[in-house]
C-alpha atoms as a PDB file:
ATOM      1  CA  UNK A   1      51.964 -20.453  12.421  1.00  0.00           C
ATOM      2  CA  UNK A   2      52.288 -23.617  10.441  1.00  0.00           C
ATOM      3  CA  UNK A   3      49.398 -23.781   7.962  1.00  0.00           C
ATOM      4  CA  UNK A   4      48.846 -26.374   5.282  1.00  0.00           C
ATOM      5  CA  UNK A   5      50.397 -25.271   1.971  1.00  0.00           C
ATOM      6  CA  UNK A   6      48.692 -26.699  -1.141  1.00  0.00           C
ATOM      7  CA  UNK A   7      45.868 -23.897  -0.762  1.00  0.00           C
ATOM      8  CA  UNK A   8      47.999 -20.883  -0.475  1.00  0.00           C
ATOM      9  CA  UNK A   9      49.151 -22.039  -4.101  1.00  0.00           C
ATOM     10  CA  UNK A  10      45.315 -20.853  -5.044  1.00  0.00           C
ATOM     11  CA  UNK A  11      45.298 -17.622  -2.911  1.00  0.00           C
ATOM     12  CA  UNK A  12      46.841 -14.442  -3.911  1.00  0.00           C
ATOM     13  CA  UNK A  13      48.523 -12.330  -1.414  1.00  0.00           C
ATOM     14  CA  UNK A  14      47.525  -8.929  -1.162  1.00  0.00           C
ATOM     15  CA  UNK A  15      46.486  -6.465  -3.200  1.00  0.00           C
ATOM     16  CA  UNK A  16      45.757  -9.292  -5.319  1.00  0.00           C
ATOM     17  CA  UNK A  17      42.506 -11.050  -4.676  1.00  0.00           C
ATOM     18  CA  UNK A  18      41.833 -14.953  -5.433  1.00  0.00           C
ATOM     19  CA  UNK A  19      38.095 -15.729  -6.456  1.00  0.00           C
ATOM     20  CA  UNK A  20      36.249 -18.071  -3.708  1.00  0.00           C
ATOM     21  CA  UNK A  21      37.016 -22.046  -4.645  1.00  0.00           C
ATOM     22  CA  UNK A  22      36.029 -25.248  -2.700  1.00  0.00           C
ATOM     23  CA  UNK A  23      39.767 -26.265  -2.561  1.00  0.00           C
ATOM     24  CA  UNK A  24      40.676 -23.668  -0.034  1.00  0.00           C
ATOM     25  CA  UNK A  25      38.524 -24.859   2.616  1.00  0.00           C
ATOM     26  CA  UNK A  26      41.848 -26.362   4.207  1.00  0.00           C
ATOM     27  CA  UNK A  27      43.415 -23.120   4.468  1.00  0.00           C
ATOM     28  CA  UNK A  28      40.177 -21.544   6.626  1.00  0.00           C
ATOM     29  CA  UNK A  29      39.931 -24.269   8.490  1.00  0.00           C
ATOM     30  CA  UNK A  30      43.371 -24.392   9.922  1.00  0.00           C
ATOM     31  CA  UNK A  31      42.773 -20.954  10.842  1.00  0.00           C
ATOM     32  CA  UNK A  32      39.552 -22.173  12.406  1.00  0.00           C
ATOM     33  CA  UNK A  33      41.482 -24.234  14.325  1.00  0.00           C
ATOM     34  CA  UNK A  34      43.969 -21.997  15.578  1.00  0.00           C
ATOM     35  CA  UNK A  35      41.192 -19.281  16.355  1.00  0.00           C
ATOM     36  CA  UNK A  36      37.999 -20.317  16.949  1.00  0.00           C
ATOM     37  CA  UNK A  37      35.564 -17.864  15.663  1.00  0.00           C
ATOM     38  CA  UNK A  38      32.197 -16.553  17.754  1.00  0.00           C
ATOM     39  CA  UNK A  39      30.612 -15.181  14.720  1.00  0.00           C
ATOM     40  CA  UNK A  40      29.002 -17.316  11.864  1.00  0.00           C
ATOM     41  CA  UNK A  41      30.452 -15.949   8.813  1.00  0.00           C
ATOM     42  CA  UNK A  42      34.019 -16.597  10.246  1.00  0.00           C
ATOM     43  CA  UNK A  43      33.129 -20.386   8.159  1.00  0.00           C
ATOM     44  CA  UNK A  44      34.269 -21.562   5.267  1.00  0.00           C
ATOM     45  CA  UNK A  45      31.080 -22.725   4.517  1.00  0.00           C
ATOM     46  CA  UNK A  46      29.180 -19.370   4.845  1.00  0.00           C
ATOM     47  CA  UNK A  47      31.696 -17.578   2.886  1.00  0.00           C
ATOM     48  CA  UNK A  48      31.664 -20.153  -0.057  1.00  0.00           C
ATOM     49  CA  UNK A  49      27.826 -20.801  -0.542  1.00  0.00           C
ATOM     50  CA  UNK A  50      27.248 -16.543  -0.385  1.00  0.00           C
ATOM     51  CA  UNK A  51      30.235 -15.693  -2.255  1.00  0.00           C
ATOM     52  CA  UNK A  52      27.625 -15.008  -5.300  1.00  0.00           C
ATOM     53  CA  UNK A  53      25.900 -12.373  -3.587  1.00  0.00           C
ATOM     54  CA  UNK A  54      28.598 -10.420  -1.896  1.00  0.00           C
ATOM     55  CA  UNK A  55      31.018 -11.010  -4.606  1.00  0.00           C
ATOM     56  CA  UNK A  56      33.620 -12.385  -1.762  1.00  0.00           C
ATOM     57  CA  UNK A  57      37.288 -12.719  -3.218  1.00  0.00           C
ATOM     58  CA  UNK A  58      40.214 -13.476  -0.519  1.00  0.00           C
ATOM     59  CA  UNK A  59      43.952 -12.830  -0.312  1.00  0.00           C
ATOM     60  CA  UNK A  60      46.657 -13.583   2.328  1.00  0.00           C
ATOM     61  CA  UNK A  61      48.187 -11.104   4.020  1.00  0.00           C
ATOM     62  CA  UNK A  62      51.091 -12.527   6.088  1.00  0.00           C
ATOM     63  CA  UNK A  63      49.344 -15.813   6.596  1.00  0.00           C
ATOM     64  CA  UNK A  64      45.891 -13.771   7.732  1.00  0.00           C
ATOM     65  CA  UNK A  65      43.215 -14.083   5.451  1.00  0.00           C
ATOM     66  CA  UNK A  66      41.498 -10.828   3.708  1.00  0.00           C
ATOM     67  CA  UNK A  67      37.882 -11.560   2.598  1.00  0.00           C
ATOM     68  CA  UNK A  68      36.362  -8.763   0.403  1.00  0.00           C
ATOM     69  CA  UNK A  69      32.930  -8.308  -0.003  1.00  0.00           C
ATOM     70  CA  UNK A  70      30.167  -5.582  -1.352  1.00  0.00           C
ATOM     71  CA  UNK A  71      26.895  -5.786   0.911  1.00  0.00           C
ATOM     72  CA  UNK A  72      23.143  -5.446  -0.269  1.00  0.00           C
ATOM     73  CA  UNK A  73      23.840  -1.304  -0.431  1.00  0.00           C
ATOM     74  CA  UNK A  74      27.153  -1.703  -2.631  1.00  0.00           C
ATOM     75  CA  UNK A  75      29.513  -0.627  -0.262  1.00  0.00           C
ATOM     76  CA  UNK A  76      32.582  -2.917  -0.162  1.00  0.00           C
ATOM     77  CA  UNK A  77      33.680  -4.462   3.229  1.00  0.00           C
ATOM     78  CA  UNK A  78      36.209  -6.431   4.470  1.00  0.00           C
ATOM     79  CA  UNK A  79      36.391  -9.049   6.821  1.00  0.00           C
ATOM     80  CA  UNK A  80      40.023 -10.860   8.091  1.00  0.00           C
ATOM     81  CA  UNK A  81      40.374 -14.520  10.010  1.00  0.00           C
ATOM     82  CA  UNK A  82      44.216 -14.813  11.666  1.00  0.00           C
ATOM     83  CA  UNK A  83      45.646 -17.436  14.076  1.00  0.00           C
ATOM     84  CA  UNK A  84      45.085 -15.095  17.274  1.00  0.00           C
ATOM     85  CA  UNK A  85      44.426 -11.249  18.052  1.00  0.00           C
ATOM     86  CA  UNK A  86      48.037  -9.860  17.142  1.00  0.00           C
ATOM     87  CA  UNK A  87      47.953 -11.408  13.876  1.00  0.00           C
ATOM     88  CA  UNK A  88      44.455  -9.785  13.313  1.00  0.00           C
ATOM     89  CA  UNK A  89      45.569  -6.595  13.922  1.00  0.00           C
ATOM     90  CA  UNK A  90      48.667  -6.846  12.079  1.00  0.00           C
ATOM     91  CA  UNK A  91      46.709  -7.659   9.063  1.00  0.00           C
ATOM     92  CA  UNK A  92      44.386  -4.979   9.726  1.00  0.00           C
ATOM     93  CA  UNK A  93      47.273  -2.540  10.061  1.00  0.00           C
ATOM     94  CA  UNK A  94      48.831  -3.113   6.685  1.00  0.00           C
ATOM     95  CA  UNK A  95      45.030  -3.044   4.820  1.00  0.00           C
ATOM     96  CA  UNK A  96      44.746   0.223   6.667  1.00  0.00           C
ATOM     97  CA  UNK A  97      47.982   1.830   5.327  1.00  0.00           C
ATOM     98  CA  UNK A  98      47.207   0.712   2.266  1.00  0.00           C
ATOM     99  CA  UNK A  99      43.972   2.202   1.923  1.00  0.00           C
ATOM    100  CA  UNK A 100      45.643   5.477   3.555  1.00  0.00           C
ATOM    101  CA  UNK A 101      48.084   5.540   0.639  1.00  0.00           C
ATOM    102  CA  UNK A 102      44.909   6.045  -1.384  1.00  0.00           C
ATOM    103  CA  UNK A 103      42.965   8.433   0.647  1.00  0.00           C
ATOM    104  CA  UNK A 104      40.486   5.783   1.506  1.00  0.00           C
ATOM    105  CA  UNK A 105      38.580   4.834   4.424  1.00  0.00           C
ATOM    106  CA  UNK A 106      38.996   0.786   5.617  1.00  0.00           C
ATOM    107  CA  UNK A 107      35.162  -0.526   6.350  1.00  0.00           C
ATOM    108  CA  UNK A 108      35.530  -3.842   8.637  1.00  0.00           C
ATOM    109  CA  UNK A 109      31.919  -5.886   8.551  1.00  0.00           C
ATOM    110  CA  UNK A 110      30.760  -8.490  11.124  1.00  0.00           C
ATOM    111  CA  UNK A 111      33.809  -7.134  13.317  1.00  0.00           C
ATOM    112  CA  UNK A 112      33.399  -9.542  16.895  1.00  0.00           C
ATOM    113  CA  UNK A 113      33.136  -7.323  20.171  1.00  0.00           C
ATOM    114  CA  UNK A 114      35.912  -9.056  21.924  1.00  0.00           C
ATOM    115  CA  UNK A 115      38.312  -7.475  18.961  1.00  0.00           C
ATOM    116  CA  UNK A 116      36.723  -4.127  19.538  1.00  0.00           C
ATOM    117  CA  UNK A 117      39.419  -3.429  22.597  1.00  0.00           C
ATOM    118  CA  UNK A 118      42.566  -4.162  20.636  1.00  0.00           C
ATOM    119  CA  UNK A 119      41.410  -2.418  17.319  1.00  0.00           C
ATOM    120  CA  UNK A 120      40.420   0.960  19.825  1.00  0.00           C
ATOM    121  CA  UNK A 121      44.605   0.298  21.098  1.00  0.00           C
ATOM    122  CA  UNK A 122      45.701  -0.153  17.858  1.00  0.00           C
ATOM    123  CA  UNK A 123      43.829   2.546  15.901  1.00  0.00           C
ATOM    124  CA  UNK A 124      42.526   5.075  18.529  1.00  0.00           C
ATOM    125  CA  UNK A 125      40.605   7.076  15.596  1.00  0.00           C
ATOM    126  CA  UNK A 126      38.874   4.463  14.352  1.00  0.00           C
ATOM    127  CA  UNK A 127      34.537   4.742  14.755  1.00  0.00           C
ATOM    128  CA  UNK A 128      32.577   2.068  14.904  1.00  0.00           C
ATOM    129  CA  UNK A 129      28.310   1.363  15.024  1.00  0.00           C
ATOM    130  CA  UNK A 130      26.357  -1.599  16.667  1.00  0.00           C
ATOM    131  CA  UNK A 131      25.422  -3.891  13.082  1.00  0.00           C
ATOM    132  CA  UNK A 132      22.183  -5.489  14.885  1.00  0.00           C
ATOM    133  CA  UNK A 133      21.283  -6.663  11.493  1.00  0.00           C
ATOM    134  CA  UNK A 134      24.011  -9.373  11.754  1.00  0.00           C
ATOM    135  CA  UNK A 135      23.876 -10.293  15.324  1.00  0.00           C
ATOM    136  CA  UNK A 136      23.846 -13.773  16.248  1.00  0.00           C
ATOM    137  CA  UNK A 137      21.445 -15.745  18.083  1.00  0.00           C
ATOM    138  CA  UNK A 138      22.881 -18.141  20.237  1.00  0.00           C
ATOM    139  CA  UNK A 139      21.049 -20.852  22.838  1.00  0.00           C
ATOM    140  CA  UNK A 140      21.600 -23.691  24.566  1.00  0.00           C
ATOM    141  CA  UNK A 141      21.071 -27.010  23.423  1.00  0.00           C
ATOM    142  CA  UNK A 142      19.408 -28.330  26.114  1.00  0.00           C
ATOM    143  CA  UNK A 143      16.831 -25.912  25.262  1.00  0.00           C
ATOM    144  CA  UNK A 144      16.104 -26.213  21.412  1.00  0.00           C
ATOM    145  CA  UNK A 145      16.147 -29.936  22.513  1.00  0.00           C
ATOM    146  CA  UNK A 146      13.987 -30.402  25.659  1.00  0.00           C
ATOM    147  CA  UNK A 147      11.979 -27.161  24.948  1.00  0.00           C
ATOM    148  CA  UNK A 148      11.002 -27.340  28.871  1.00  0.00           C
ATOM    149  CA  UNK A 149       9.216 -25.035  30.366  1.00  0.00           C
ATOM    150  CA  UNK A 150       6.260 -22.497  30.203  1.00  0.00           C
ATOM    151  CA  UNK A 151       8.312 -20.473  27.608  1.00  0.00           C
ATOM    152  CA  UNK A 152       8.339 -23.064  24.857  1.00  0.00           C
ATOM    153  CA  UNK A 153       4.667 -24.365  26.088  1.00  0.00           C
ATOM    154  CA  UNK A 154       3.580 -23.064  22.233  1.00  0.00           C
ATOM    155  CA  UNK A 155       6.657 -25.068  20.209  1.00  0.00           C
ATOM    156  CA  UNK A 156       5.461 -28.336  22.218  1.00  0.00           C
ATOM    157  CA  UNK A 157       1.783 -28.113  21.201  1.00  0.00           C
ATOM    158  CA  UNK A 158       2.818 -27.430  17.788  1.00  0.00           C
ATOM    159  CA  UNK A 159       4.985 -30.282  17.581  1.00  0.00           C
ATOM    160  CA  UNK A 160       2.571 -32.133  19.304  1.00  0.00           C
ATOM    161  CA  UNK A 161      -0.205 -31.556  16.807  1.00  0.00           C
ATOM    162  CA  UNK A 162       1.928 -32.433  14.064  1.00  0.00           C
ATOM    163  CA  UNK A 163       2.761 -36.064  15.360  1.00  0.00           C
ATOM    164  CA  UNK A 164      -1.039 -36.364  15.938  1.00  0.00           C
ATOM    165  CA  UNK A 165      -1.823 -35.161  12.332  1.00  0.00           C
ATOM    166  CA  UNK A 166       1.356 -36.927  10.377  1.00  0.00           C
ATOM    167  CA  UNK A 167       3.118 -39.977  10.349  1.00  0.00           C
ATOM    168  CA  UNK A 168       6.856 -39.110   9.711  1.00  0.00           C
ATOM    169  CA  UNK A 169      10.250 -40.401   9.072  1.00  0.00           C
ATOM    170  CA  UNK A 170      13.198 -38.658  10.865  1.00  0.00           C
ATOM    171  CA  UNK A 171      16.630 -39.076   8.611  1.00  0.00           C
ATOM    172  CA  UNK A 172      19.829 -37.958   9.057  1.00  0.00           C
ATOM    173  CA  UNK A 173      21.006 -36.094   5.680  1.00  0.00           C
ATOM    174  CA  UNK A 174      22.599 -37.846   3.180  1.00  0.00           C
ATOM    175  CA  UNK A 175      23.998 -36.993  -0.580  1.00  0.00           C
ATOM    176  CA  UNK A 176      20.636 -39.229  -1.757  1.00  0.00           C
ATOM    177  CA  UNK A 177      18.326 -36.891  -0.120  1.00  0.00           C
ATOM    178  CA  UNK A 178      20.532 -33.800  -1.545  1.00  0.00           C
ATOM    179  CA  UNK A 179      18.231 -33.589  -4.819  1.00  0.00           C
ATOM    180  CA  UNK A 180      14.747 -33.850  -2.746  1.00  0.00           C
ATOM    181  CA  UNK A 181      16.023 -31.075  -0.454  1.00  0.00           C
ATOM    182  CA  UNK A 182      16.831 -29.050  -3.747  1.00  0.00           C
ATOM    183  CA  UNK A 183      13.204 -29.387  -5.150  1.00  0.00           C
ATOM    184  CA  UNK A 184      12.075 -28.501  -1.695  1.00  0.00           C
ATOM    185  CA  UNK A 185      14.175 -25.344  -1.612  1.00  0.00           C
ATOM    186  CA  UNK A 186      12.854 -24.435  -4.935  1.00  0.00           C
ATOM    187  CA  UNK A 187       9.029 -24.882  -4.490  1.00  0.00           C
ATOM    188  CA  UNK A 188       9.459 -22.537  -1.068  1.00  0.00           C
ATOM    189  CA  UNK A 189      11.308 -19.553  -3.221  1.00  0.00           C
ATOM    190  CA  UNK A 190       8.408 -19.860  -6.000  1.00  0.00           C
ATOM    191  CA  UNK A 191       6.288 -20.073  -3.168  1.00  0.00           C
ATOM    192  CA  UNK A 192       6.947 -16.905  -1.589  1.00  0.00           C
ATOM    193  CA  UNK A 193       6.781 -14.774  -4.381  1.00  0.00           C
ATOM    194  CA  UNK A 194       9.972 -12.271  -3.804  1.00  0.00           C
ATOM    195  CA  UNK A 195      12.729 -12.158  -6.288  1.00  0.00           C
ATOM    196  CA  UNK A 196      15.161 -11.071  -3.149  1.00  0.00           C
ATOM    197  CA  UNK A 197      14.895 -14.390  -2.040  1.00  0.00           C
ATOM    198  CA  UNK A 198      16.440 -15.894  -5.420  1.00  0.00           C
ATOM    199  CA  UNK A 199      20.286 -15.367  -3.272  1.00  0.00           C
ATOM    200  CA  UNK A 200      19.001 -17.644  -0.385  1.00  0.00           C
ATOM    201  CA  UNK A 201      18.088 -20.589  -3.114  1.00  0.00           C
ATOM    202  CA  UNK A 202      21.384 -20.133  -4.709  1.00  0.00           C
ATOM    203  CA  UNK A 203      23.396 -20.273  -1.510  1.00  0.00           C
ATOM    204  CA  UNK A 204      21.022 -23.517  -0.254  1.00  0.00           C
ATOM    205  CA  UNK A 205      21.997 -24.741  -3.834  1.00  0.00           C
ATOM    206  CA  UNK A 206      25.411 -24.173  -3.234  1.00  0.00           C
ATOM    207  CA  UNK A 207      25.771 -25.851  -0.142  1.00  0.00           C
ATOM    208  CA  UNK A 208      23.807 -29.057  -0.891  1.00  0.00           C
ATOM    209  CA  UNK A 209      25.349 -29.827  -4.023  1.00  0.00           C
ATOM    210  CA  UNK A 210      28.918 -29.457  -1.894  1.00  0.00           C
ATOM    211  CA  UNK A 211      27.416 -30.864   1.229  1.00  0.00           C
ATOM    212  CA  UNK A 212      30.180 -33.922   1.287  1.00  0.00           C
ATOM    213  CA  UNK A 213      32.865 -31.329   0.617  1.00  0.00           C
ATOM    214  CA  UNK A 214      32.005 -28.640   3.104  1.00  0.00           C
ATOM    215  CA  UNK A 215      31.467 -31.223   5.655  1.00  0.00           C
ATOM    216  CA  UNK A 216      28.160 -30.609   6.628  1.00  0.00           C
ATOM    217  CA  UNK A 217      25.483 -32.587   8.538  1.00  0.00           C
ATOM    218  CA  UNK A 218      21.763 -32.340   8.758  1.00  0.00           C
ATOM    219  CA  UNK A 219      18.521 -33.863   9.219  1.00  0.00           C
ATOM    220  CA  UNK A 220      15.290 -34.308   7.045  1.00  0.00           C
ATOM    221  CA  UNK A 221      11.705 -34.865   7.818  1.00  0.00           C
ATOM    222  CA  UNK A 222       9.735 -37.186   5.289  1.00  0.00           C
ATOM    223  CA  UNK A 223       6.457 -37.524   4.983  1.00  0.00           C
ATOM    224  CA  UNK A 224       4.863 -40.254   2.798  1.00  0.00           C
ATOM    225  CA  UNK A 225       8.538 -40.671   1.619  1.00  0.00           C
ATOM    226  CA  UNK A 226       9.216 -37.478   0.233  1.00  0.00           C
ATOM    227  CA  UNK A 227      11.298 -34.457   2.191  1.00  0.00           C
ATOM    228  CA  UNK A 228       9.226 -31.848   3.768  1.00  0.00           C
ATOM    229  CA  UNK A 229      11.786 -30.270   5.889  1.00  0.00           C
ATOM    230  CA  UNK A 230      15.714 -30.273   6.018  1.00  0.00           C
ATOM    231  CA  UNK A 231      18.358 -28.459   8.169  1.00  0.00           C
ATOM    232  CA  UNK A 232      21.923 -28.329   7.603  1.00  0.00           C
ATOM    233  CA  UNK A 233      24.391 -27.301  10.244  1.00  0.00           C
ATOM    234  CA  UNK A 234      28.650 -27.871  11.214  1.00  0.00           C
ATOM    235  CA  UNK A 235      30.896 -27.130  13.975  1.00  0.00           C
ATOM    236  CA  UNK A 236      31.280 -23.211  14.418  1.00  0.00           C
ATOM    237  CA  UNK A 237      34.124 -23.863  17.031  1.00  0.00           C
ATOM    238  CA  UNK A 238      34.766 -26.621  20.112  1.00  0.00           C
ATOM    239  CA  UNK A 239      31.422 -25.634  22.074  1.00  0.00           C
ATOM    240  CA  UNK A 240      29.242 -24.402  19.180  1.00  0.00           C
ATOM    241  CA  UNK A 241      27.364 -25.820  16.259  1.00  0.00           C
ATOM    242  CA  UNK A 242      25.961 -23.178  13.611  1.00  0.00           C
ATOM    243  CA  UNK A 243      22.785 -23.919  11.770  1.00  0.00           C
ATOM    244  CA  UNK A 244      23.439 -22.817   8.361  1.00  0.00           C
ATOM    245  CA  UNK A 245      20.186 -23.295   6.296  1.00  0.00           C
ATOM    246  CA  UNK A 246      16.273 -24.534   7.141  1.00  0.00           C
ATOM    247  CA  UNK A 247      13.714 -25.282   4.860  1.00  0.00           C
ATOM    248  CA  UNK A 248       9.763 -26.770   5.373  1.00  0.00           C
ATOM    249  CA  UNK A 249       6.823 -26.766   2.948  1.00  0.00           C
ATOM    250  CA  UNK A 250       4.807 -24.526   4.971  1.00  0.00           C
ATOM    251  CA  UNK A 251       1.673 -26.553   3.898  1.00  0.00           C
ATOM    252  CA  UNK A 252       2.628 -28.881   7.215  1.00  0.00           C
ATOM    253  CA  UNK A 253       1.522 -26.972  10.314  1.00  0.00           C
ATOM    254  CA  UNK A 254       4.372 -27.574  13.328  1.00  0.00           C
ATOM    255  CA  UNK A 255       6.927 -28.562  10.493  1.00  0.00           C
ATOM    256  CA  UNK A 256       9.462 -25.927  11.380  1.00  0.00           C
ATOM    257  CA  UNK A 257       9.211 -26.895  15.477  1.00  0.00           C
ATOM    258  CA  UNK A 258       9.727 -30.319  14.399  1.00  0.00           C
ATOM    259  CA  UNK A 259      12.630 -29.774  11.825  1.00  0.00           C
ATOM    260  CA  UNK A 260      14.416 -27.695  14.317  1.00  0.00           C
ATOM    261  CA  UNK A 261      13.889 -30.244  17.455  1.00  0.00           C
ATOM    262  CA  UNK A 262      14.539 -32.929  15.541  1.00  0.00           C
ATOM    263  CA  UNK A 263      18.056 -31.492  14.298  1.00  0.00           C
ATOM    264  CA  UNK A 264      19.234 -30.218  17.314  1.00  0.00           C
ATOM    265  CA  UNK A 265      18.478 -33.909  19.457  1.00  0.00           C
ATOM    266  CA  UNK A 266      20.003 -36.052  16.793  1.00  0.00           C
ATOM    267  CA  UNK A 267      23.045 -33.688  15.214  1.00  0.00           C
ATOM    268  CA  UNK A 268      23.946 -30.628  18.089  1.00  0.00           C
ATOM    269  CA  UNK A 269      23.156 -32.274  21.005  1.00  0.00           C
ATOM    270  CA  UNK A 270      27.200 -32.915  21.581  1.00  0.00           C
ATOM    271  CA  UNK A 271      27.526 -29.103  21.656  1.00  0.00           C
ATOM    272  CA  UNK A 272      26.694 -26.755  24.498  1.00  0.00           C
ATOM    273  CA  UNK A 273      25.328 -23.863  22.284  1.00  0.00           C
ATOM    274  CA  UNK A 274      23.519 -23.464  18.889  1.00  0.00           C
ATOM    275  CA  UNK A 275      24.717 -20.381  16.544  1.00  0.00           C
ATOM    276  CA  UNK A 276      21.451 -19.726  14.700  1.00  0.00           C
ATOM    277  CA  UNK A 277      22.830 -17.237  12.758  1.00  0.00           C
ATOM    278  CA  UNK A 278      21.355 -13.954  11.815  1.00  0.00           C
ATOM    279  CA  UNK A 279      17.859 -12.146  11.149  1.00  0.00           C
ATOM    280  CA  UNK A 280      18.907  -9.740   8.449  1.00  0.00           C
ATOM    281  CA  UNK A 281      16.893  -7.022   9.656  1.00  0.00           C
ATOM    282  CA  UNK A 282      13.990  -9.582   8.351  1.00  0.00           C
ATOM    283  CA  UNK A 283      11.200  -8.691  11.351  1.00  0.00           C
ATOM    284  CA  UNK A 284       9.527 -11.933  11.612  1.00  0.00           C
ATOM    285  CA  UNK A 285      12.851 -13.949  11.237  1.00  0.00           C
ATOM    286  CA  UNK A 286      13.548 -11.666  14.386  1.00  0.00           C
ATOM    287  CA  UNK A 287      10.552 -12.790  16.333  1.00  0.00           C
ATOM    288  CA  UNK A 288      10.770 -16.194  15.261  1.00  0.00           C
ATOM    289  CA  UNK A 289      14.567 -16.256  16.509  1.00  0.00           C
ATOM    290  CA  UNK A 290      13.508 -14.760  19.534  1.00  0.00           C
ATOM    291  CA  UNK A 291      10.800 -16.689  20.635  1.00  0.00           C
ATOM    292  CA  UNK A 292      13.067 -19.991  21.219  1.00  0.00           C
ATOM    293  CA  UNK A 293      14.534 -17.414  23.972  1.00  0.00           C
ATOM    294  CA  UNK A 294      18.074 -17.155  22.913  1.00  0.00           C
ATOM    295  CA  UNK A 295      20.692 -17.520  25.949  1.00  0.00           C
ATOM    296  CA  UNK A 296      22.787 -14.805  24.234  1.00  0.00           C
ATOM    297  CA  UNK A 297      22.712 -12.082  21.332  1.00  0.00           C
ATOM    298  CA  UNK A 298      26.541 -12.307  19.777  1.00  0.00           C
ATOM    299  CA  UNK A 299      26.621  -8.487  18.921  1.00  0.00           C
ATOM    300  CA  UNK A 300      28.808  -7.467  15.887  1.00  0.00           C
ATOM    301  CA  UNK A 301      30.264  -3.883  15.031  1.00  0.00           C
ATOM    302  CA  UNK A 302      30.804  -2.334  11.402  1.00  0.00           C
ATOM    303  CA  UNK A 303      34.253  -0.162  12.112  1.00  0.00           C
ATOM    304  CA  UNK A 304      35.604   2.183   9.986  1.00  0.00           C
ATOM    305  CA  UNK A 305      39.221   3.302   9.671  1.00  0.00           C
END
């Protein structure tokens, strides 16, 4: 594999860990490149802008990359990006014998299904659960754009209501709308009342006040001149554009319809499918995510070896 290598300067190799910096985005992306990933935290930007509430630290591991993390329950995870499925395993191997060596059982997080195969060759004891907390909803453009049909008959008279009620300005997002979209972000966390949420505002932080660095794009609904509703999203791989982050001052009835039309007509239409990332487990996120009718659910597996 020939991979850039200024960034591997700033990334241990294993058992040493490297904290998360902006300055290895390079080195992920390469490995992007060479392996396009399915599921949204395979990004540079995901890991980077969450790497406060996971604790994420990386290492290389024969040019694979090792991201460890601790989830929500403190159990410590691990998650590994490679140039194709033999270097994945290979780099799963070694982790594995080292953990052995220790008496200690490997936990993989946010593991795709089409690995599941090879790691079931590769380690035939290995056990492994359905992690429907992190699945993936996944659509098709066309849909989220032309919302046709009886299906999305309720997002079109929302959105329709809203252009009757407000005048608005569409924008694309820009580093001059960055500090509007912050103040936004703020007033909805003080709005909801639920200290949990202070991780999402730090990882919206994170990502706007990098958004020229991590490459992003997005779109922003004024009204009256100031933002009422932003979206930021980025290639996931050649077909796919993730939406990373949404925010709309709830005060605006139709607001999130319109943020997330808007968005995907002017920035994803060029892709075939949307990655809306996950719902968390969150119950209303789920039937919110489900009611744009996703054309696919990208499962993901927790394995343990």
């Amino acid at each position: 594999m020939t991979i850039i290598s200024e960034p591997q300067a700033q990334i241990k190799v294993f058992p040493d860990f490297s904290g998360i910096d902006i300055q290895m985005k390079p080195y992920f992306d390469e490995l992007i490149r060479l392996n396009p990933p399915q599921g949204s935290e395979y990004n540079f930007t995901n890991i980077f802008i969450w790497r406060h509430l996971y604790g994420f630290s990386v290492c290389l591991i024969d040019g694979a990359l090792c991201i460890k993390g601790t989830d929500r329950s403190g159990m410590e995870f691990f998650m590994i990006m490679a140039e194709d499925a033999d270097a994945y395993i290979h780099a799963i191997g070694y982790l594995a014998d080292s953990f052995k060596k220790e008496g200690k059982k490997l936990i993989l997080s946010r593991v795709e299904e089409r690995f599941l195969e090879p790691l079931r060759q590769a380690f035939p004891s290995m056990v492994y659960e359905d992690d429907r907390d992190n699945a993936d909803y996944v659509y098709l453009a066309s849909d989220l754009i032309g919302l046709r049909g009886r299906k999305y008959d309720g997002k079109r008279n929302h959105i329709k209501k809203f252009k009757e009620k407000y005048s608005f300005e569409y924008s694309d997002m820009s580093e001059r709308l960055t500090g509007d979209c912050i103040r936004l972000a703020e007033t909805w966390y003080h709005s909801k009342h639920d200290p949990s949420l202070e991780a999402d505002l730090i990882a919206t932080r994170e990502a706007l006040t990098h958004y020229t660095q991590l490459g992003l794009k997005g779109s922003a609904i004024l009204i009256d001149g100031v933002v009422r509703a932003f979206s930021i999203t980025e290639p996931l791989n050649p077909d796919t554009a993730v939406i990373h982050i949404e925010k709309y001052d709830p005060a605006y009835e139709g607001l999130p319809q319109v943020i997330n039309q808007q968005l995907c007509e002017h920035i994803c239409g060029v892709y075939k499918y949307i990655n809306r990332e996950q719902d968390l487990g969150n119950q209303g996120l789920r039937r919110s995510k489900m009611s744009y009718n996703p054309v696919s659910i990208l499962n993901k597996y927790r394995v343990c070896i």
